[in-house]
Each structure stands twice: as C-alpha cells, then as structure tokens.
C-alpha atoms as a PDB file:
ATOM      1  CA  UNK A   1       5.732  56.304  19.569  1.00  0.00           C
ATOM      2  CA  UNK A   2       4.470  59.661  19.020  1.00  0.00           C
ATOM      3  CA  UNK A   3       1.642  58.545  16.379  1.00  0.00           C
ATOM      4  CA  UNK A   4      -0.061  55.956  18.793  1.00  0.00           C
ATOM      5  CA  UNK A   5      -0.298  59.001  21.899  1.00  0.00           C
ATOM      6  CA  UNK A   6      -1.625  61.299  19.253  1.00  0.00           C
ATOM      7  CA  UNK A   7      -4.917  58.512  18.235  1.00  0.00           C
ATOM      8  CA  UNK A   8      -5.148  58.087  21.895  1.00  0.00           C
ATOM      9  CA  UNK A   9      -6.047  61.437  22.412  1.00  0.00           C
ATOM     10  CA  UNK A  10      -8.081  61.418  19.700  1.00  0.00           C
ATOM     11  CA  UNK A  11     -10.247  58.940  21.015  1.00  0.00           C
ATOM     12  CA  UNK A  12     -10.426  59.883  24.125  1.00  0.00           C
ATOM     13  CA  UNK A  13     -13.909  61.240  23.737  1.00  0.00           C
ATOM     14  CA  UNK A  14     -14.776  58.141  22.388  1.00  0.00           C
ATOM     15  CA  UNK A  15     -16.883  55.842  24.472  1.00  0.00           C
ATOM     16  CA  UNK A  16     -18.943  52.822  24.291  1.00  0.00           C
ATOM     17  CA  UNK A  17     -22.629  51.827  25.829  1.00  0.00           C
ATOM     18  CA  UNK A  18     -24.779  49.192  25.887  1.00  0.00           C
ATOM     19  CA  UNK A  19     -27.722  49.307  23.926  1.00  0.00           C
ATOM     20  CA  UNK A  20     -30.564  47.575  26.395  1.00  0.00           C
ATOM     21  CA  UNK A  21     -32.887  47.425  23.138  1.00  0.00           C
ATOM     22  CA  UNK A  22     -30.548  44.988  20.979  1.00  0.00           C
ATOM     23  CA  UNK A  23     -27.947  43.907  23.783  1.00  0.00           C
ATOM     24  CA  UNK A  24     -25.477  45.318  21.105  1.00  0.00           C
ATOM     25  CA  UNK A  25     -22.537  48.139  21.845  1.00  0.00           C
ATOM     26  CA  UNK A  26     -22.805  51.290  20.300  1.00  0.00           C
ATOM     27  CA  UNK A  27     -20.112  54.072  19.643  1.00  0.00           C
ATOM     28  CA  UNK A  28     -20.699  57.328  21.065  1.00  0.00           C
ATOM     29  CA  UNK A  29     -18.547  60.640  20.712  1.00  0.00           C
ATOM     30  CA  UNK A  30     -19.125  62.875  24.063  1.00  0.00           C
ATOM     31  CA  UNK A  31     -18.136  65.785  21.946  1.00  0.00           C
ATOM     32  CA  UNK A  32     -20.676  65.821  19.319  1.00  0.00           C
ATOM     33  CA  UNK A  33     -23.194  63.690  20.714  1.00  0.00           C
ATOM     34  CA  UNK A  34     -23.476  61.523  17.868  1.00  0.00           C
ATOM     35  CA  UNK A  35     -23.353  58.064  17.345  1.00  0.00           C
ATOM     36  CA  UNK A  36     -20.722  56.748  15.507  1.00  0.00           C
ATOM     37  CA  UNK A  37     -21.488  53.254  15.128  1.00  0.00           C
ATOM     38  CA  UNK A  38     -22.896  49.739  16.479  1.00  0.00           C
ATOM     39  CA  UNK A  39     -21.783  46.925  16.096  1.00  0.00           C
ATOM     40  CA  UNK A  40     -23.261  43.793  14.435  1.00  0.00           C
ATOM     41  CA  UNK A  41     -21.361  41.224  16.905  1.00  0.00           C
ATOM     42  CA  UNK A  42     -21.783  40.548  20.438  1.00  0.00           C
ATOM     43  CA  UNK A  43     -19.189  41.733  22.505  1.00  0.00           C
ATOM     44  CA  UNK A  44     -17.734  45.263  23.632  1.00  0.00           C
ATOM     45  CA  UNK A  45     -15.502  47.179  20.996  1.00  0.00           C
ATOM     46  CA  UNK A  46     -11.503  46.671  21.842  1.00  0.00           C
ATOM     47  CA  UNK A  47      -9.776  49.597  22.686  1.00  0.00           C
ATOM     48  CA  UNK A  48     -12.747  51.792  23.959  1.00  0.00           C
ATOM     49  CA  UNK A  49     -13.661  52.694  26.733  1.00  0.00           C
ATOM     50  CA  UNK A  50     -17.182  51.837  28.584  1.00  0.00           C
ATOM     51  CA  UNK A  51     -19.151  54.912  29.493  1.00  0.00           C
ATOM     52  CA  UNK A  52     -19.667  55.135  33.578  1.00  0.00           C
ATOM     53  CA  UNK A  53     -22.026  57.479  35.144  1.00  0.00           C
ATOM     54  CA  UNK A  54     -20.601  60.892  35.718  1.00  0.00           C
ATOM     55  CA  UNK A  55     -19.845  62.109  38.748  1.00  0.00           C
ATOM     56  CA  UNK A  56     -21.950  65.444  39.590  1.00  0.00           C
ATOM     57  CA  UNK A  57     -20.189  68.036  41.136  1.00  0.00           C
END
C-alpha cells in the first residue's frame, strides 16, 4: 500500500491541458515547467489530473 501513496505524491505536480492547436492533451510538470509529453490519441490521460485556473490570492 505504501508504494502506490508514494507515486501519488510523485505525481502530484503532474497535470494535464488541452492543447487548442491539435485538440490533443499534453503533460505538464508545475514544478519544472516542462512538458512531459502529448499524446497521439484523443482523449484525456487516465490518472492525471486536468489543470484548473488558479485561484489568486
């Protein structure tokens, strides 16, 4: 049980948009702010989370 909490937090700064070029998903880490990948199939990615607009405070 302790393995899947540790990836969890791992990808935790992991996040997902919507390219509105290709229609495609790209990955995005928040931490380096570098893409990590797209992908060639339609559809979101499983398991990662969509990006929102943050909240300024």
């Amino acid at each position: 049980m302790a393995a899947k909490t540790s990836t969890r937090r791992r990808q935790r700064d992991v996040v997902q948009v919507k390219n509105p070029r290709s229609g495609r998903y790209v990955k995005i880490d928040r931490n380096a702010g570098m893409i990590l990948s797209h992908k060639k199939s339609p559809g979101p990615y499983k398991g990662v989370p969509i990006a929102r607009a943050r909240k300024n405070r």
